[in-house]
PDB file of N, CA and C in Angstrom:
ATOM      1  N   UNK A   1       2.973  16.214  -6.532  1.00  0.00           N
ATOM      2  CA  UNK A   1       2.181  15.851  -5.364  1.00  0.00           C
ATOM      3  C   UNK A   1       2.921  14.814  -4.521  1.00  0.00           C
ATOM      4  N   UNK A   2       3.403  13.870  -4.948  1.00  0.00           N
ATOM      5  CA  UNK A   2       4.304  12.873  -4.425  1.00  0.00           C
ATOM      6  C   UNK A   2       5.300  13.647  -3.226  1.00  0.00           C
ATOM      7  N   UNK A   3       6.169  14.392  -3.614  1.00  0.00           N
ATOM      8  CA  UNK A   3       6.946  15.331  -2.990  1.00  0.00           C
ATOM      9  C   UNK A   3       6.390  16.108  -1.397  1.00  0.00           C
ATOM     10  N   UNK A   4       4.764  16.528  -1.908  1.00  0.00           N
ATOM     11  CA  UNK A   4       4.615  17.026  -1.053  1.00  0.00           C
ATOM     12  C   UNK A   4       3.795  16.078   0.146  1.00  0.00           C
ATOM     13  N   UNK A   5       3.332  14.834  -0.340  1.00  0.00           N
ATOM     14  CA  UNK A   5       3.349  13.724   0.184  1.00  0.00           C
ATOM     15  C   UNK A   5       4.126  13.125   1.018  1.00  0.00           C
ATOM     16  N   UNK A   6       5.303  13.335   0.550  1.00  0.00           N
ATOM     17  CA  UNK A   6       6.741  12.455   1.417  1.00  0.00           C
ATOM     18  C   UNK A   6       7.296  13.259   2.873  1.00  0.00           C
ATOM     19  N   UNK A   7       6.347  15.042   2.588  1.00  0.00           N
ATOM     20  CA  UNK A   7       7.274  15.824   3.264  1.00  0.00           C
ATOM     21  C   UNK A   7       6.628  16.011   4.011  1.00  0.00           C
ATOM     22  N   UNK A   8       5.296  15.378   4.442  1.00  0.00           N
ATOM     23  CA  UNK A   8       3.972  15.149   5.233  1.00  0.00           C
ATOM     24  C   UNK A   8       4.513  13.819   5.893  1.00  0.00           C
ATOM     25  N   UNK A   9       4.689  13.142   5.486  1.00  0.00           N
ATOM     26  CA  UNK A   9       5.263  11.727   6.329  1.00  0.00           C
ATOM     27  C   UNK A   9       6.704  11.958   7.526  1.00  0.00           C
ATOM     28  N   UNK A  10       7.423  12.690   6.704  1.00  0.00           N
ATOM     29  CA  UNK A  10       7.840  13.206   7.509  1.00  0.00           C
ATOM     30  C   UNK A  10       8.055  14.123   8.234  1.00  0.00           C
ATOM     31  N   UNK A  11       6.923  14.769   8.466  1.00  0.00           N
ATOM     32  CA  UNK A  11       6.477  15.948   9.506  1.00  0.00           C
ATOM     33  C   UNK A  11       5.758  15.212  10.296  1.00  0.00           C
ATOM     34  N   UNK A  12       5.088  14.186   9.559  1.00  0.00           N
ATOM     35  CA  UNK A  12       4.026  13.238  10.921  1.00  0.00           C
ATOM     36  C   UNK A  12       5.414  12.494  11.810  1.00  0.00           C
ATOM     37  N   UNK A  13       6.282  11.679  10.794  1.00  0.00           N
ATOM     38  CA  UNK A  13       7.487  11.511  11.888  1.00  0.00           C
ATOM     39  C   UNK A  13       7.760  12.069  12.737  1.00  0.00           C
ATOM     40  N   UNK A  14       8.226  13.663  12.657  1.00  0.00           N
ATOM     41  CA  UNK A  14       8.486  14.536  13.744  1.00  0.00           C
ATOM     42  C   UNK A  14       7.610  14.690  14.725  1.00  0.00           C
ATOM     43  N   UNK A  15       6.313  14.626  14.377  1.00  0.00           N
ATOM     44  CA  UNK A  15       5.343  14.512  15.301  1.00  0.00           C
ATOM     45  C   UNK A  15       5.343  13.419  16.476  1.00  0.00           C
ATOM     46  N   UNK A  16       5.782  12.318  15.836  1.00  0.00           N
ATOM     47  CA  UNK A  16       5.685  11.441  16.745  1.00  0.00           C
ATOM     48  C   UNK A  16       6.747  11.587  17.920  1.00  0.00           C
ATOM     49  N   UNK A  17       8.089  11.582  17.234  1.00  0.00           N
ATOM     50  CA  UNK A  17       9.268  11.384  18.057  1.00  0.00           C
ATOM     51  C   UNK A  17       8.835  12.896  18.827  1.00  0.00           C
ATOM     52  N   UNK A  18       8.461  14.151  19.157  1.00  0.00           N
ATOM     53  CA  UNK A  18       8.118  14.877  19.877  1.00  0.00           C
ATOM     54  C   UNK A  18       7.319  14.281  21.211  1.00  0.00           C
ATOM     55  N   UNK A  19       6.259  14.007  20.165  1.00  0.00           N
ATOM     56  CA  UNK A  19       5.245  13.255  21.680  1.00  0.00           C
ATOM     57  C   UNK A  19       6.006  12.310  22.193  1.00  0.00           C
ATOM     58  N   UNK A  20       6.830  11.630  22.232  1.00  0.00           N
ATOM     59  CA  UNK A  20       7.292  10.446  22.889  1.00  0.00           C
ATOM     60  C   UNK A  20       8.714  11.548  23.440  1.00  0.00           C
ATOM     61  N   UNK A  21       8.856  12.508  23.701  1.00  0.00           N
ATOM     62  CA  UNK A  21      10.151  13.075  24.201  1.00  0.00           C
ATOM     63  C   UNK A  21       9.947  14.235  24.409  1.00  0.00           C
ATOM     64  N   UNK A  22       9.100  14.843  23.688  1.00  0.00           N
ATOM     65  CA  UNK A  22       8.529  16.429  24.363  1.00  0.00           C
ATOM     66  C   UNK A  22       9.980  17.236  23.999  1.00  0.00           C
ATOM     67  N   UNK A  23       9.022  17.995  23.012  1.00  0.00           N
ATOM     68  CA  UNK A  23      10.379  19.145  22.939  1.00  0.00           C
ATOM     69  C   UNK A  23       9.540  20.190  22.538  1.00  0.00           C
ATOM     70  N   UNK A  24       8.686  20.921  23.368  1.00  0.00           N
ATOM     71  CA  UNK A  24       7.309  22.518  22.976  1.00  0.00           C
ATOM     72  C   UNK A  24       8.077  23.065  22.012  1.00  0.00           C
ATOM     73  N   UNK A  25       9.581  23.452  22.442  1.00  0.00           N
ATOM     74  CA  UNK A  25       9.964  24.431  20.885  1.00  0.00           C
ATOM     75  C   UNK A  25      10.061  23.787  19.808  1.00  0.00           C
ATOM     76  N   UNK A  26      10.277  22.878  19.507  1.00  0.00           N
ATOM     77  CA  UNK A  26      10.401  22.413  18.252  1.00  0.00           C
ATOM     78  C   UNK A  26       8.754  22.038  17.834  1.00  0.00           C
ATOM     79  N   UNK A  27       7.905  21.802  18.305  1.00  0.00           N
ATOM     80  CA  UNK A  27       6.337  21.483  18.240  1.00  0.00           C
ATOM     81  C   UNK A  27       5.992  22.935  17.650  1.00  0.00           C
ATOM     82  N   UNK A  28       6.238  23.770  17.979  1.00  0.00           N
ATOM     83  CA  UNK A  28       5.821  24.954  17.709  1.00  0.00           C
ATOM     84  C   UNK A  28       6.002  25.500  15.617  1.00  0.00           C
ATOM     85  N   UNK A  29       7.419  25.232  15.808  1.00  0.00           N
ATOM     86  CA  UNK A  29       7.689  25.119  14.168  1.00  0.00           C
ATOM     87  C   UNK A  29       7.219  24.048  13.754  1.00  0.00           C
ATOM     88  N   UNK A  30       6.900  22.992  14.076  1.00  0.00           N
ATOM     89  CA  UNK A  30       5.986  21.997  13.235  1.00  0.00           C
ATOM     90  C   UNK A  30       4.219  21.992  13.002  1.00  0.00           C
ATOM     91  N   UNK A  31       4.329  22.670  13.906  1.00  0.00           N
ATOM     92  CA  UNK A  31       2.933  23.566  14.083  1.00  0.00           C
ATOM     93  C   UNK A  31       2.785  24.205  12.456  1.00  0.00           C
ATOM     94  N   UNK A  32       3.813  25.088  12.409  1.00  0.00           N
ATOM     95  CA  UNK A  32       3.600  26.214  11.354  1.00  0.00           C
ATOM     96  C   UNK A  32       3.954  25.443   9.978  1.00  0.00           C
ATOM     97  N   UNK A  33       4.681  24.261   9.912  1.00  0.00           N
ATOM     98  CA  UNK A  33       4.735  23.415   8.539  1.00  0.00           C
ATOM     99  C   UNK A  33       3.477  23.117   8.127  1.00  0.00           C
ATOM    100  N   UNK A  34       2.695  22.236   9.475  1.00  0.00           N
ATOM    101  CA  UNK A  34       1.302  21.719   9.396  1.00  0.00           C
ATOM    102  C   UNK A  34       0.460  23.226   8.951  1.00  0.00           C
ATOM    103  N   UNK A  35       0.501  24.195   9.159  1.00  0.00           N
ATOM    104  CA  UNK A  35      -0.204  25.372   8.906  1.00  0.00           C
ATOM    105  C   UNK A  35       0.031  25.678   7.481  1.00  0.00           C
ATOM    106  N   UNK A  36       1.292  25.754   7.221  1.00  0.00           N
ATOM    107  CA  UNK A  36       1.681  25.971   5.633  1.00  0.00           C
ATOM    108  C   UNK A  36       0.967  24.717   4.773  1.00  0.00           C
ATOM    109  N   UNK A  37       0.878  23.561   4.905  1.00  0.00           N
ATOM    110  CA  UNK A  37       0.379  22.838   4.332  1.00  0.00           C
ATOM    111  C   UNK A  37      -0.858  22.504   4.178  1.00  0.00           C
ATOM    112  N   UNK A  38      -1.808  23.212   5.087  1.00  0.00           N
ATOM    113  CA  UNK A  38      -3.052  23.433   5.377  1.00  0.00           C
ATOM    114  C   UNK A  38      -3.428  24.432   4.194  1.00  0.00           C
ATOM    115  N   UNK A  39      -2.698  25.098   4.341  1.00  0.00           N
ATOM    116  CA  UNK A  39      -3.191  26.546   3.337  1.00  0.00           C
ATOM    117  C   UNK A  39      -2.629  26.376   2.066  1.00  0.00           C
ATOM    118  N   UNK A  40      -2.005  25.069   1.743  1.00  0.00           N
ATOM    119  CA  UNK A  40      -1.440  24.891   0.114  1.00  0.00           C
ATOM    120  C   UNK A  40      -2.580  23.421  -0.317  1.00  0.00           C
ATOM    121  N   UNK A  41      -4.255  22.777   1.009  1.00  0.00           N
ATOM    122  CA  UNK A  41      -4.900  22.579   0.226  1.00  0.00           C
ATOM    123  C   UNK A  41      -4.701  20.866   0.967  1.00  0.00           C
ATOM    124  N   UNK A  42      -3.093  20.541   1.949  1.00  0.00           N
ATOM    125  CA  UNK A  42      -3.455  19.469   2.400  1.00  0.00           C
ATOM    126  C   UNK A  42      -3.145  19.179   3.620  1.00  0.00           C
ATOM    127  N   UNK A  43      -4.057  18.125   4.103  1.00  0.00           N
ATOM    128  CA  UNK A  43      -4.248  18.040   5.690  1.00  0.00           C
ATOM    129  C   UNK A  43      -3.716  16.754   5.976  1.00  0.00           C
ATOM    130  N   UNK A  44      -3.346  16.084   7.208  1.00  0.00           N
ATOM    131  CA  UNK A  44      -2.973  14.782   7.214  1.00  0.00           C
ATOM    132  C   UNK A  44      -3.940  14.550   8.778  1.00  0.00           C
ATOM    133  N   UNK A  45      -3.683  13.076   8.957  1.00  0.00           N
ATOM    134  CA  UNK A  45      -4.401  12.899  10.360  1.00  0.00           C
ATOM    135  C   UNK A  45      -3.955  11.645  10.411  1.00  0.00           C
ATOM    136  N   UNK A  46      -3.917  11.548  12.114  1.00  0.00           N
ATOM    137  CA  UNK A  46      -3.526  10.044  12.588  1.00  0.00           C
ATOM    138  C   UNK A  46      -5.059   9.204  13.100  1.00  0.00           C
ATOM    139  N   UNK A  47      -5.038   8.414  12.469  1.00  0.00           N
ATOM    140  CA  UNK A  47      -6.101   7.255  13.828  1.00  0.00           C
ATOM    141  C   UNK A  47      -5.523   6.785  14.228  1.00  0.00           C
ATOM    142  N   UNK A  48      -4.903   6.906  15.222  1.00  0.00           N
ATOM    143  CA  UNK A  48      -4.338   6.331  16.345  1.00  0.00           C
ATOM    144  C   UNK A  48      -5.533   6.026  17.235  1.00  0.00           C
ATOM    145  N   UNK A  49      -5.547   4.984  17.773  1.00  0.00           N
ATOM    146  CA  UNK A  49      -6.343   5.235  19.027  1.00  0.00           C
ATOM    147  C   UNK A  49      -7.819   4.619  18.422  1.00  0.00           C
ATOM    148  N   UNK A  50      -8.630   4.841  17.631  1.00  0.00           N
ATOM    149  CA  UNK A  50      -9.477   4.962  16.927  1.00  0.00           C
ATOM    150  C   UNK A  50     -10.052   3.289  16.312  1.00  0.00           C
ATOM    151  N   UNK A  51     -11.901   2.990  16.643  1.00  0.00           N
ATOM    152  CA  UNK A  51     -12.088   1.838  16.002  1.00  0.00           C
ATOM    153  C   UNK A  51     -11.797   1.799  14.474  1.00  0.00           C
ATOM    154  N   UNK A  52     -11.352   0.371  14.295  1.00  0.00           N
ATOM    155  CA  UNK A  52     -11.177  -0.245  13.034  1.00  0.00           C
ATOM    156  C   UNK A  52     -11.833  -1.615  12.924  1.00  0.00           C
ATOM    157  N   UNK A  53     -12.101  -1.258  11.461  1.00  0.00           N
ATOM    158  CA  UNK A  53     -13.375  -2.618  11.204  1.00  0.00           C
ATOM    159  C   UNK A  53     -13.088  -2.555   9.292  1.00  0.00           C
ATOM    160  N   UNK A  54     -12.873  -3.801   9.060  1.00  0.00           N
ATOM    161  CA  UNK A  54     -12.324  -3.808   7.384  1.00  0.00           C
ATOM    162  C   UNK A  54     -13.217  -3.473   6.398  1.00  0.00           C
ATOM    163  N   UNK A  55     -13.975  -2.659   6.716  1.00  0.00           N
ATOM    164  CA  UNK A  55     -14.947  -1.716   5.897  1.00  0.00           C
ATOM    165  C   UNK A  55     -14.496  -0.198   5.895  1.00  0.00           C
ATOM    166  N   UNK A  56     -13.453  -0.041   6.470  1.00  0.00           N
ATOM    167  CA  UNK A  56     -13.175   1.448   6.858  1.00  0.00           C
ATOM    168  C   UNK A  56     -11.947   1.294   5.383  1.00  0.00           C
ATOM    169  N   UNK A  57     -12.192   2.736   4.634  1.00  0.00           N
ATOM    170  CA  UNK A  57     -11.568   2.706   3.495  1.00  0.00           C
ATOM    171  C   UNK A  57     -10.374   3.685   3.441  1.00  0.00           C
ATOM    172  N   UNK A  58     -10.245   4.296   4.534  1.00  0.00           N
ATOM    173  CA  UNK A  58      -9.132   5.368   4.608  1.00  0.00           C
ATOM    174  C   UNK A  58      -7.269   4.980   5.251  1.00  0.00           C
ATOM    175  N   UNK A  59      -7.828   3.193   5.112  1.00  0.00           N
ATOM    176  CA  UNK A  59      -6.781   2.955   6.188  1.00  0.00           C
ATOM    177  C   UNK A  59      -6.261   1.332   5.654  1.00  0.00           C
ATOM    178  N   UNK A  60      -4.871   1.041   5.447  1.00  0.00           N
ATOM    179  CA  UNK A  60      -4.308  -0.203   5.134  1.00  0.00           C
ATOM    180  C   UNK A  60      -3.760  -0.915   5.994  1.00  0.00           C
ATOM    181  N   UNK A  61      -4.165  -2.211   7.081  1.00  0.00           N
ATOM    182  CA  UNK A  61      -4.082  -2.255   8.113  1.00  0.00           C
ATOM    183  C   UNK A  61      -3.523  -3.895   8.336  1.00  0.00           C
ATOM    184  N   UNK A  62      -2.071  -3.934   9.165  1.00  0.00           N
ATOM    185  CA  UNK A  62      -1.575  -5.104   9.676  1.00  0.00           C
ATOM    186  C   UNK A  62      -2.571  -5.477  10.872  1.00  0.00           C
ATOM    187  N   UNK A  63      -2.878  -6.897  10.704  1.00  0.00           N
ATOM    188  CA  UNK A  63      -3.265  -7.114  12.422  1.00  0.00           C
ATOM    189  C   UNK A  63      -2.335  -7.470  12.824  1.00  0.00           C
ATOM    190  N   UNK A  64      -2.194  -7.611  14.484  1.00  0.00           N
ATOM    191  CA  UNK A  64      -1.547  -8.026  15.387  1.00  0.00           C
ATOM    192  C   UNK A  64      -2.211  -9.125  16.433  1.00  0.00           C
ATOM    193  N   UNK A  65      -1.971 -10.246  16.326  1.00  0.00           N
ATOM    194  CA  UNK A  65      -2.878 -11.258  17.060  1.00  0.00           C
ATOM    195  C   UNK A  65      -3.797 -11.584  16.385  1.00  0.00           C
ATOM    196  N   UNK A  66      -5.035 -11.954  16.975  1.00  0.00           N
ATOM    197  CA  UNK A  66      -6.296 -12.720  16.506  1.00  0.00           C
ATOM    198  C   UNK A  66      -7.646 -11.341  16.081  1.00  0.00           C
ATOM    199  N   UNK A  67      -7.824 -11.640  15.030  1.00  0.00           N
ATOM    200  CA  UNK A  67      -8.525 -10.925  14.370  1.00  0.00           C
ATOM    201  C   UNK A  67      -9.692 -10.846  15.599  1.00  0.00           C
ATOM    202  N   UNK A  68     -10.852  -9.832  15.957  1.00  0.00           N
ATOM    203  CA  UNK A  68     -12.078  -9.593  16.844  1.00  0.00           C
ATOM    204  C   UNK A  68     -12.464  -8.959  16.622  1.00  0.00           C
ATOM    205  N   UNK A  69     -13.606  -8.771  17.241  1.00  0.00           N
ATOM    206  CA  UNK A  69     -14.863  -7.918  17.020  1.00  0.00           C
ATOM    207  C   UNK A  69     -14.620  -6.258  17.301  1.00  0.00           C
ATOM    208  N   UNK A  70     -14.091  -6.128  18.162  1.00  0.00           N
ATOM    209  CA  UNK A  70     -13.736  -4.831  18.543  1.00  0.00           C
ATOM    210  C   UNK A  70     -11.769  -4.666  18.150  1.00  0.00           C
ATOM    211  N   UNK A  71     -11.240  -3.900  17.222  1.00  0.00           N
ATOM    212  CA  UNK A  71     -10.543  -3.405  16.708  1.00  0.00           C
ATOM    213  C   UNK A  71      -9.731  -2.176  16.915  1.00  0.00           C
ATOM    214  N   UNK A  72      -8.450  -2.086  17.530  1.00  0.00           N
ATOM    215  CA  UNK A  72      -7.788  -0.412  17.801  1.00  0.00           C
ATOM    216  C   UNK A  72      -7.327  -0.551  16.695  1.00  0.00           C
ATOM    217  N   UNK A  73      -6.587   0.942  16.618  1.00  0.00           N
ATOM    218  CA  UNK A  73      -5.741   1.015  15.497  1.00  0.00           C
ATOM    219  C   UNK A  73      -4.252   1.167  16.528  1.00  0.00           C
ATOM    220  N   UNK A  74      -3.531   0.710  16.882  1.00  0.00           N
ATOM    221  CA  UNK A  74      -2.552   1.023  17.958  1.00  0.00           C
ATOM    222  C   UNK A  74      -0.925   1.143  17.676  1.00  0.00           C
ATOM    223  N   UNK A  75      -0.988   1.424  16.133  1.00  0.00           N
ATOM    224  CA  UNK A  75      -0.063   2.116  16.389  1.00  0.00           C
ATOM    225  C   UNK A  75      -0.397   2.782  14.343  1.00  0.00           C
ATOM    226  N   UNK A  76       0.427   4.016  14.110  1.00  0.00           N
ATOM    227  CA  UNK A  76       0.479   4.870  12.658  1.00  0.00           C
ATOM    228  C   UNK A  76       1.665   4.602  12.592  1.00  0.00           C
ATOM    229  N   UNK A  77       2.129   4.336  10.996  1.00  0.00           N
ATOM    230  CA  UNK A  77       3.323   4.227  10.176  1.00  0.00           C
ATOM    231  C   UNK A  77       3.218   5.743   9.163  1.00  0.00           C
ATOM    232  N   UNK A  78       1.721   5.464   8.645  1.00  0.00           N
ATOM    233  CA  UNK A  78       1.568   6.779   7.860  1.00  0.00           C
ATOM    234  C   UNK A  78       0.423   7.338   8.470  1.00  0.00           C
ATOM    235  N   UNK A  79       0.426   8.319   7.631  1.00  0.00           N
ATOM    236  CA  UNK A  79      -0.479   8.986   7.883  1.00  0.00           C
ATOM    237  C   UNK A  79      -2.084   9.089   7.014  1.00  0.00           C
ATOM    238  N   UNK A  80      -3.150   9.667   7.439  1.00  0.00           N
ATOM    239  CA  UNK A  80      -3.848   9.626   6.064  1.00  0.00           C
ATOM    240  C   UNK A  80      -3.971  11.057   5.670  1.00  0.00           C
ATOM    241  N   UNK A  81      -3.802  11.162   4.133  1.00  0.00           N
ATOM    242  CA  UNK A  81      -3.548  12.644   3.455  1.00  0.00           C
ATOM    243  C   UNK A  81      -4.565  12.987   2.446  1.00  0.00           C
ATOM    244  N   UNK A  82      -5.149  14.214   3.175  1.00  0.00           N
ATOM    245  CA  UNK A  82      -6.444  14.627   1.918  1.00  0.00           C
ATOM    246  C   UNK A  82      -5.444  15.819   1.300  1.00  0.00           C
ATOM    247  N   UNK A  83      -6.489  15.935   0.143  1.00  0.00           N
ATOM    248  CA  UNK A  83      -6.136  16.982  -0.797  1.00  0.00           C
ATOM    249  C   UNK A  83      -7.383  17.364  -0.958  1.00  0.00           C
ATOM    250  N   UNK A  84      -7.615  18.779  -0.941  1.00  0.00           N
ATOM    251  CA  UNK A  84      -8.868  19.797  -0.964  1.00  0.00           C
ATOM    252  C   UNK A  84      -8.353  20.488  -1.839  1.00  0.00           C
ATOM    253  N   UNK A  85      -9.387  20.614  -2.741  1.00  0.00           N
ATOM    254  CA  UNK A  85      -9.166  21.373  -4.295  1.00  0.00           C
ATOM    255  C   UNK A  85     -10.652  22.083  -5.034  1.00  0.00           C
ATOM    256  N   UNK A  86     -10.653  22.686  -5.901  1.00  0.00           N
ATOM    257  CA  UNK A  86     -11.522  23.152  -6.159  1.00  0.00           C
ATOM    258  C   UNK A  86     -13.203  21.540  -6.690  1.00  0.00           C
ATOM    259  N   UNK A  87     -12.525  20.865  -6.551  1.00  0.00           N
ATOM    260  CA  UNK A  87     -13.173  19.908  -7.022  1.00  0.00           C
ATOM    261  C   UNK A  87     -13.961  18.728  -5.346  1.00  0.00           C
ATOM    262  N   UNK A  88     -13.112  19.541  -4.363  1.00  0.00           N
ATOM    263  CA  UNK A  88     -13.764  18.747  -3.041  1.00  0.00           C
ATOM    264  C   UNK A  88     -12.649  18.099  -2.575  1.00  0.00           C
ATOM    265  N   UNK A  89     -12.724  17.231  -1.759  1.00  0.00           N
ATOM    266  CA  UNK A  89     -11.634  16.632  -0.624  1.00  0.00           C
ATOM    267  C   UNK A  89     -11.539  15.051  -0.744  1.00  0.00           C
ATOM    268  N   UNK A  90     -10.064  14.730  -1.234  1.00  0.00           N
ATOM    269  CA  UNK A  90      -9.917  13.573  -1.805  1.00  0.00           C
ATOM    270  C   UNK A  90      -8.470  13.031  -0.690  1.00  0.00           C
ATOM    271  N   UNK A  91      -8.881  11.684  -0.638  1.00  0.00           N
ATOM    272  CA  UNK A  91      -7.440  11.172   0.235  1.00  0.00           C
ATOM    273  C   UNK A  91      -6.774  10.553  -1.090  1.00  0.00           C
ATOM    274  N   UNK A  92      -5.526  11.183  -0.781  1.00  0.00           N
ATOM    275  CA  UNK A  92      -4.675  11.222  -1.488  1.00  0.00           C
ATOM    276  C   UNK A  92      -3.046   9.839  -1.134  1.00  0.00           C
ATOM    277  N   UNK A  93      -3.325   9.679   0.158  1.00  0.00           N
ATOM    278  CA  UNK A  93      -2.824   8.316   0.577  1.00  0.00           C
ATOM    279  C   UNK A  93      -3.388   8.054   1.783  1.00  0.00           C
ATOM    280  N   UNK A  94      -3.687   6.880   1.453  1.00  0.00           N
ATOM    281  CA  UNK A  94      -4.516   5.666   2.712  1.00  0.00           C
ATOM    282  C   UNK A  94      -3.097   6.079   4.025  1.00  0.00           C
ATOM    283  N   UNK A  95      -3.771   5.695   5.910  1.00  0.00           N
ATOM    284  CA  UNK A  95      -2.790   5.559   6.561  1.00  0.00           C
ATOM    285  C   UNK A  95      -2.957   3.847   6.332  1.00  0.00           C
ATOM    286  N   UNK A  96      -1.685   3.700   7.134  1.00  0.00           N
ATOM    287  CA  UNK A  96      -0.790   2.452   7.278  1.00  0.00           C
ATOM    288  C   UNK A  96      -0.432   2.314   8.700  1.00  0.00           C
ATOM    289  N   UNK A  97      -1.650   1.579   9.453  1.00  0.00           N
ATOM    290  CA  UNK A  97      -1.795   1.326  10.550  1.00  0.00           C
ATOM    291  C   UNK A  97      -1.264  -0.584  10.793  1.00  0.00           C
ATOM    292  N   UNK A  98      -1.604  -0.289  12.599  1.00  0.00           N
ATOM    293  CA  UNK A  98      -1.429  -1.552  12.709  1.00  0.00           C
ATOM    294  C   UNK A  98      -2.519  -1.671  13.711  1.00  0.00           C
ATOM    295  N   UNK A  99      -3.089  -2.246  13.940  1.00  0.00           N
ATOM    296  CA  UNK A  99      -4.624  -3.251  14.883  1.00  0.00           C
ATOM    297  C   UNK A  99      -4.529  -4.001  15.682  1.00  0.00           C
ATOM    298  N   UNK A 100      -4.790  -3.882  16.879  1.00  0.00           N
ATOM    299  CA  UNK A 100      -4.827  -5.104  17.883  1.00  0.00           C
ATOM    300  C   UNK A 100      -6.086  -5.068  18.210  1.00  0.00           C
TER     301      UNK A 100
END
């Protein structure tokens, strides 16, 4: 599982450096990794963008500045990774965000 863990981190890598440079053909085959890995049971996802509040359990989080009431997540290092199995849907690694 580890393995297929690492090879999710770095497909979310690729993800990123795409959006920040745009390359559709290469998005397209990363498309179909994310598809293959979908159908072997695991999914990943970014909160990017997304409130954070230190009750949220899916996520290991640097602040940046002065801790407040209202919380981004503004930027992903990792990702967060479920595993769906006959037993139900388990995160399998916390993301590794950062908060302003």
């Amino acid at each position: 599982m580890k393995q297929i863990v690492n090879i999710i981190n770095q497909v979310f890598e690729i993800e990123k450096k795409l959006a920040a440079q745009g390359a559709p053909a290469i998005g397209r085959h990363v498309e179909r990794i994310r598809a293959e890995l979908t159908d072997m049971g695991y999914q990943y996802h970014s909160p990017l963008h997304e409130k954070w509040d230190e009750t949220r359990t899916d996520c290991e989080a640097s602040i940046a500045g002065t801790l407040r009431k209202k919380m981004v997540i503004t930027d992903v290092i990792k990702p967060v990774v479920h595993r769906t199995d006959e037993s139900g849907r388990k995160i399998i690694q916390k993301a590794i965000v950062v908060v302003e």
